[in-house]
Each structure stands twice: as structure tokens, then as C-alpha cells.
Protein backbone atom coordinates (compact mmCIF):
# COMPACT_ATOMS: atom_id res chain seq x y z
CA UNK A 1 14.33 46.10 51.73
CA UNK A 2 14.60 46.76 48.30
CA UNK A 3 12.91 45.78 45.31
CA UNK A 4 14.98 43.14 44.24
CA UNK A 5 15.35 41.92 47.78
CA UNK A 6 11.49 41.56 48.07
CA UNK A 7 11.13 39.48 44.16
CA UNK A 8 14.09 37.55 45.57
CA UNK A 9 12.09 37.13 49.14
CA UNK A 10 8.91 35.75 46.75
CA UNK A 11 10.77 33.77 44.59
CA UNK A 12 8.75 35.82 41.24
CA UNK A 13 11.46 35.83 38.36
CA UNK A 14 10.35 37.31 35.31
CA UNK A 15 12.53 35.01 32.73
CA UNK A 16 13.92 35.86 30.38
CA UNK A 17 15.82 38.21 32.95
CA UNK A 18 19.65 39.29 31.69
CA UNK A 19 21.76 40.86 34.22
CA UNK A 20 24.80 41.65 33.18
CA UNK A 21 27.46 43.64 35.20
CA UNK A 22 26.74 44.86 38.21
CA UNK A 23 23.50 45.74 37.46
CA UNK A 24 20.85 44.68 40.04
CA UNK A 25 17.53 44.74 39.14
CA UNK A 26 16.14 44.85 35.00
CA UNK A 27 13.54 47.87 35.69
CA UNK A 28 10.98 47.36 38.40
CA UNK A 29 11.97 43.46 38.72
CA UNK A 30 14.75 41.68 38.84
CA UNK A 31 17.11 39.93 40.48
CA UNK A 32 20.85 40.19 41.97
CA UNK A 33 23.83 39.82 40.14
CA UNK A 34 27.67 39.90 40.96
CA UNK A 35 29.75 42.29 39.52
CA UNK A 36 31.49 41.37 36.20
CA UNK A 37 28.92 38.15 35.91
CA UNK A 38 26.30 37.70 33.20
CA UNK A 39 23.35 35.44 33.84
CA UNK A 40 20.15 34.20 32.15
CA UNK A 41 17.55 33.44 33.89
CA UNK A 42 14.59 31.23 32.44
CA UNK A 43 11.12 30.75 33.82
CA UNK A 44 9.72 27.12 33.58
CA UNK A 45 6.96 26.60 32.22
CA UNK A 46 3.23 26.64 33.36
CA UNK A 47 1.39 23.54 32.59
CA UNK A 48 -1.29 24.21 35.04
CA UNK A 49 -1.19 20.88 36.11
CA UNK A 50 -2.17 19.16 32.85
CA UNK A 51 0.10 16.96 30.79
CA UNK A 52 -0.15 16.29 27.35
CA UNK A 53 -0.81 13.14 26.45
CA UNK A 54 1.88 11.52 24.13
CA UNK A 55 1.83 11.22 20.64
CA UNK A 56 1.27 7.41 19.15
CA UNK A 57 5.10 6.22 18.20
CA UNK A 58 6.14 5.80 14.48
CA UNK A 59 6.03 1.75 14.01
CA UNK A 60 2.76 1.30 15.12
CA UNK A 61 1.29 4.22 13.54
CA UNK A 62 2.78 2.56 10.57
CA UNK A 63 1.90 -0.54 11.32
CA UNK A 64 -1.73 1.08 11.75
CA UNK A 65 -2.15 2.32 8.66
CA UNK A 66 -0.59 -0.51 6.73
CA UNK A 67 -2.73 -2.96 8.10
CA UNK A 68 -5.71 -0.51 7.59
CA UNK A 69 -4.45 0.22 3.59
CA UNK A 70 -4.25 -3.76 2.93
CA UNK A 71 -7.11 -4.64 4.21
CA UNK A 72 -9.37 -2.07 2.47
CA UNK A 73 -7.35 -2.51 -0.86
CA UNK A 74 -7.49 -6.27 -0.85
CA UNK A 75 -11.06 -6.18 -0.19
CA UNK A 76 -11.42 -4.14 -2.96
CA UNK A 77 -9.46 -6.06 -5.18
CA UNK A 78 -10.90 -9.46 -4.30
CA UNK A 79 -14.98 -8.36 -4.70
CA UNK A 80 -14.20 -6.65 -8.06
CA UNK A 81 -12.28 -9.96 -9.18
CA UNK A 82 -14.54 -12.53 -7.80
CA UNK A 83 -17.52 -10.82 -9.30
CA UNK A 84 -16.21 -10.67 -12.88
CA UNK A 85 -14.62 -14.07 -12.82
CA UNK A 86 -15.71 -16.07 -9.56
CA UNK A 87 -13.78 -17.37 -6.89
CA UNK A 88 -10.31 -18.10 -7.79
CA UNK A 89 -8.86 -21.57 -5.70
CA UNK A 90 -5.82 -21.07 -4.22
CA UNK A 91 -4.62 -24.28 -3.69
CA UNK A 92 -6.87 -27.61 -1.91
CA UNK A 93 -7.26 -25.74 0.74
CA UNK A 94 -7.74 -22.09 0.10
CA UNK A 95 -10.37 -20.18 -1.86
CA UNK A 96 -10.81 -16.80 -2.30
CA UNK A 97 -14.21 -15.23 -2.23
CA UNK A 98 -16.68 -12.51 -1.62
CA UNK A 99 -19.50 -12.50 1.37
CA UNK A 100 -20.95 -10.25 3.45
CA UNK A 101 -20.64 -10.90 6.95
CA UNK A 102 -23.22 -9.03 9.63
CA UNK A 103 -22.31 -10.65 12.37
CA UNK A 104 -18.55 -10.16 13.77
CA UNK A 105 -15.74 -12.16 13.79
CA UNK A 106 -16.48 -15.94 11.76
CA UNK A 107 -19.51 -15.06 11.05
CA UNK A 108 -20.56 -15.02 15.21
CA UNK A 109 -23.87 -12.52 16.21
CA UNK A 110 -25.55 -12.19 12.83
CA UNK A 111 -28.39 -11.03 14.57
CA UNK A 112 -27.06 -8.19 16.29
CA UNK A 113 -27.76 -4.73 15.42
CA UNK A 114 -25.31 -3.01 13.16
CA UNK A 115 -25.01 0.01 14.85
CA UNK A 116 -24.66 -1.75 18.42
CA UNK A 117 -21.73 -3.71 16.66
CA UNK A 118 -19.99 -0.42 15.48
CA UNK A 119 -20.20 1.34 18.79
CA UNK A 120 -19.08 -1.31 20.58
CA UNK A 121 -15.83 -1.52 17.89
CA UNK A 122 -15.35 1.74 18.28
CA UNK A 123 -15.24 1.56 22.21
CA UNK A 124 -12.96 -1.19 22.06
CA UNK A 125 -10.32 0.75 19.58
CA UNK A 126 -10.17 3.83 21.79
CA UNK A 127 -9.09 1.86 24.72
CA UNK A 128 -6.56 -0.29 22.02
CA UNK A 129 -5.07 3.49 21.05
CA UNK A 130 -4.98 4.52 24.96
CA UNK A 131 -3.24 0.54 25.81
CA UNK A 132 -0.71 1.26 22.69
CA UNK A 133 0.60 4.82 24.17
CA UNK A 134 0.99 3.01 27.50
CA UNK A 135 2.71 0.16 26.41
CA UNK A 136 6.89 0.03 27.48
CA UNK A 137 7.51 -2.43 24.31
CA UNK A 138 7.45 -1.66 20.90
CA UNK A 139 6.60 -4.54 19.48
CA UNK A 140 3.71 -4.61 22.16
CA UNK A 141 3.08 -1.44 20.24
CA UNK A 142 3.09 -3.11 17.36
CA UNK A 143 0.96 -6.13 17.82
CA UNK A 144 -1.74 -3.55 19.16
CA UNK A 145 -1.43 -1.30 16.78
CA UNK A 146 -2.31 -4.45 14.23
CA UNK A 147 -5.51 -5.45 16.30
CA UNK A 148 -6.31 -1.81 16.41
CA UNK A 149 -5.90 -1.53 12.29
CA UNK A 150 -7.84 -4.80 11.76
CA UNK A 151 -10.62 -3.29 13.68
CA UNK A 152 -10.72 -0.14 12.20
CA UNK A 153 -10.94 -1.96 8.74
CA UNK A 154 -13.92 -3.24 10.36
CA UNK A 155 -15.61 -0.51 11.38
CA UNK A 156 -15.24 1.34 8.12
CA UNK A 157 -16.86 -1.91 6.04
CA UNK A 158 -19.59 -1.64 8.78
CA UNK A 159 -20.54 1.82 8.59
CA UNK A 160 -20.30 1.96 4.70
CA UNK A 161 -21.86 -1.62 3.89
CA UNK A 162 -24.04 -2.48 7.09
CA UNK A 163 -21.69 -5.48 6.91
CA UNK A 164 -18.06 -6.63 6.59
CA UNK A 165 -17.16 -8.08 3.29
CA UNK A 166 -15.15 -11.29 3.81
CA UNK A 167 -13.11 -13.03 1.18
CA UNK A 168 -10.52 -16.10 2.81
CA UNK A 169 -12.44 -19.14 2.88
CA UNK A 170 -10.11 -21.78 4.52
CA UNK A 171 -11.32 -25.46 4.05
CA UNK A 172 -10.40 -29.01 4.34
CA UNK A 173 -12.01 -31.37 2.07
CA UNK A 174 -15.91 -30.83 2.74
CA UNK A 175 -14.94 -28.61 5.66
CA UNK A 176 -14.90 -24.93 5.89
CA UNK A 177 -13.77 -22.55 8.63
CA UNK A 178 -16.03 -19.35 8.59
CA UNK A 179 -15.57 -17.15 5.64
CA UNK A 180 -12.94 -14.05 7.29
CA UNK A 181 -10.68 -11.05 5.88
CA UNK A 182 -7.54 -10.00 5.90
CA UNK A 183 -8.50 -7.38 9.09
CA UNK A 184 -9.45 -10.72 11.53
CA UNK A 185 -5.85 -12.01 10.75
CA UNK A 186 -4.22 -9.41 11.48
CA UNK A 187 -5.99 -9.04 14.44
CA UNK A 188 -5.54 -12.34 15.33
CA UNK A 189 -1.74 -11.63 14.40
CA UNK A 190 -1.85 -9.21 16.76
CA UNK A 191 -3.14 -10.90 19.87
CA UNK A 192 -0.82 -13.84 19.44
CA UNK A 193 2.18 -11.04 19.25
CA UNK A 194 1.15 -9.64 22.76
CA UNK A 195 0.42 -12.64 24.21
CA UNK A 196 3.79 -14.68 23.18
CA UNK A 197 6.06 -11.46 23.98
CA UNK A 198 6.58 -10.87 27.59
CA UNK A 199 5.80 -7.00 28.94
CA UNK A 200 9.02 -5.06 29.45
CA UNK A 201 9.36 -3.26 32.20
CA UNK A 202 9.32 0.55 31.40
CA UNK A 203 12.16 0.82 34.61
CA UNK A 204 14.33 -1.35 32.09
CA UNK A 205 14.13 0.90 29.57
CA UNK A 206 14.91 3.73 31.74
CA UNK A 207 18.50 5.02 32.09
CA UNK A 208 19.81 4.73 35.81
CA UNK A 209 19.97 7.61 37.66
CA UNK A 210 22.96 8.58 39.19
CA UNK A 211 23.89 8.07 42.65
């Protein structure tokens, strides 16, 4: 048996391998070709068994950091304004302000620790950016992607201020809903997104195979 014989016999192709002519082997490995025939041959390649995860899509990466970006900025611009001139009244039924909230969402568990409050955001987000690549619809995608910025927002006034600075205060007459941010709607944006859109199946958005 010859050499190309036994690489054929082990199925071990070096790639790339050209054989051109009626050349049968490409120096001490190779494999067989027909005369007046010129073939490539290309090795697959090794993964060892591990797959790269995929990359976060476009829209909600947008939709990440645009939710992120507003919420920061309008934060920002609503502190700076309300402590020069005071709140500003929107209309009968919308003020906006500046607080500091240490609790989470609507001023809920004030008397938690900060830090416990940030690690447990932070769990919750990775498992949000996991859920997102996973997700067969985009505007799943998208609706996750906006809890996930609205939490991140979060986070960042958390670790920075010991506190999340809140500036929609929503009222009727003498009654006020809990003092929130731009962040908790979108989060709550998001939820409502997810929960109104059905999940598509990812075998619909799969071309059919042919039979």
C-alpha cells in the first residue's frame, strides 16, 4: 500500500492540498487525483468542541445603549435644572424633580444594603444579555435589550451615588405615585413589549430544508 493509499485509508488530509494532473500525492501526503483533473481540498475546521457564543444583534445593542445614553443624560439634565431653578410642572399632573432613591424600583427596600442591591442588578442583567442572544424575535430582542439598558442606568447611579436619582413625579390632585426615572420606564416598556408579543418560533424563521 502506498502512501497515499494509507492517508486515504485514515481519512488525514492536509488542506489546503492541490493536485493537479496526474499527480498523486503533494510530498509525503496527499491524496489521489485523476489524470487531467485539478482539485482543492480544504480541511474543516477544529473547534475542539466549543462554540462561540454569538454576538448581541444590532437593534438591541442599539436599543441598549440608547436607552442607557437617555437615561444618564436626562438625569443629568433634570438635577442640574431643578437645582438652579426648582421643579418645573409639566402639566396638572406631571412634575419634574430631583430625589435620591436607595431603595429600588418606587422607592421599594430603602433599607437594603447598597451593595446587595447592585449585585443582585448585576446578576439579573447577565442573565437579561444571555435571554436577549437566545431570543428567535427581534423585537423580543428589543424589549429586553430596553429592560437590560434601564437596569444598567441603574446600576451605574448606584455604584456612583449609593442611590438612584429619580426625577418623574406623576400625581393626581393630592396623590403621588413614587418618585421614578426614565430607566424604570423603559424597563417597564420593556416588560410590557415581551409580554404583549408572542415568542416566535426560531423553526419559523428557519428556511426549509430540502427534501
Amino acid at each position: 500500500m502506498g502512501i497515499c493509499d494509507e492517508v486515504e485509508a485514515a481519512g488525514d488530509i492536509p488542506a489546503p492540498i492541490f493536485v493537479r494532473g496526474d499527480r498523486a500525492c503533494d510530498g509525503a501526503r496527499g491524496v489521489r487525483g485523476r489524470p487531467g483533473h485539478n482539485l482543492l481540498l480544504k480541511r474543516q475546521p477544529e473547534t475542539g468542541g466549543l462554540r462561540k457564543p454569538p454576538a448581541l444583534p444590532v437593534a438591541p445593542l442599539l436599543t441598549l445603549v440608547a436607552v442607557l445614553t437617555g437615561d444618564q443624560l436626562a438625569k443629568v439634565a433634570a438635577f442640574a435644572y431643578v437645582a438652579s431653578e426648582g421643579p418645573v410642572s409639566v402639566g396638572p399632573w406631571l412634575t419634574i424633580t430631583a430625589g435620591m432613591n436607595r431603595g429600588v424600583a418606587f422607592g421599594l427596600a430603602t433599607s437594603t444594603h447598597p451593595l446587595l442591591l447592585v449585585a443582585i442588578a448585576a446578576a439579573i442583567s447577565t442573565a437579561l444579555a444571555i435571554i436577549i442572544r437566545r431570543a428567535a424575535s427581534r423585537l423580543r430582542q428589543v424589549g429586553l435589550a430596553a429592560i437590560l439598558g434601564g437596569a444598567v442606568g441603574n446600576i451605574a447611579d448606584r455604584v456612583r451615588f449609593g442611590a438612584v436619582r429619580d426625577l418623574i413625579d406623576f400625581h393626581w390632585g393630592s396623590w403621588h405615585w413614587p418618585t421614578f426615572n426614565l430607566a424604570d420606564s423603559f424597563i417597564f416598556a420593556g416588560l410590557v413589549l415581551i409580554l404583549v408579543l408572542p415568542e416566535q418560533s426560531r423553526l419559523a424563521r428557519t428556511p426549509d430544508a430540502p427534501t
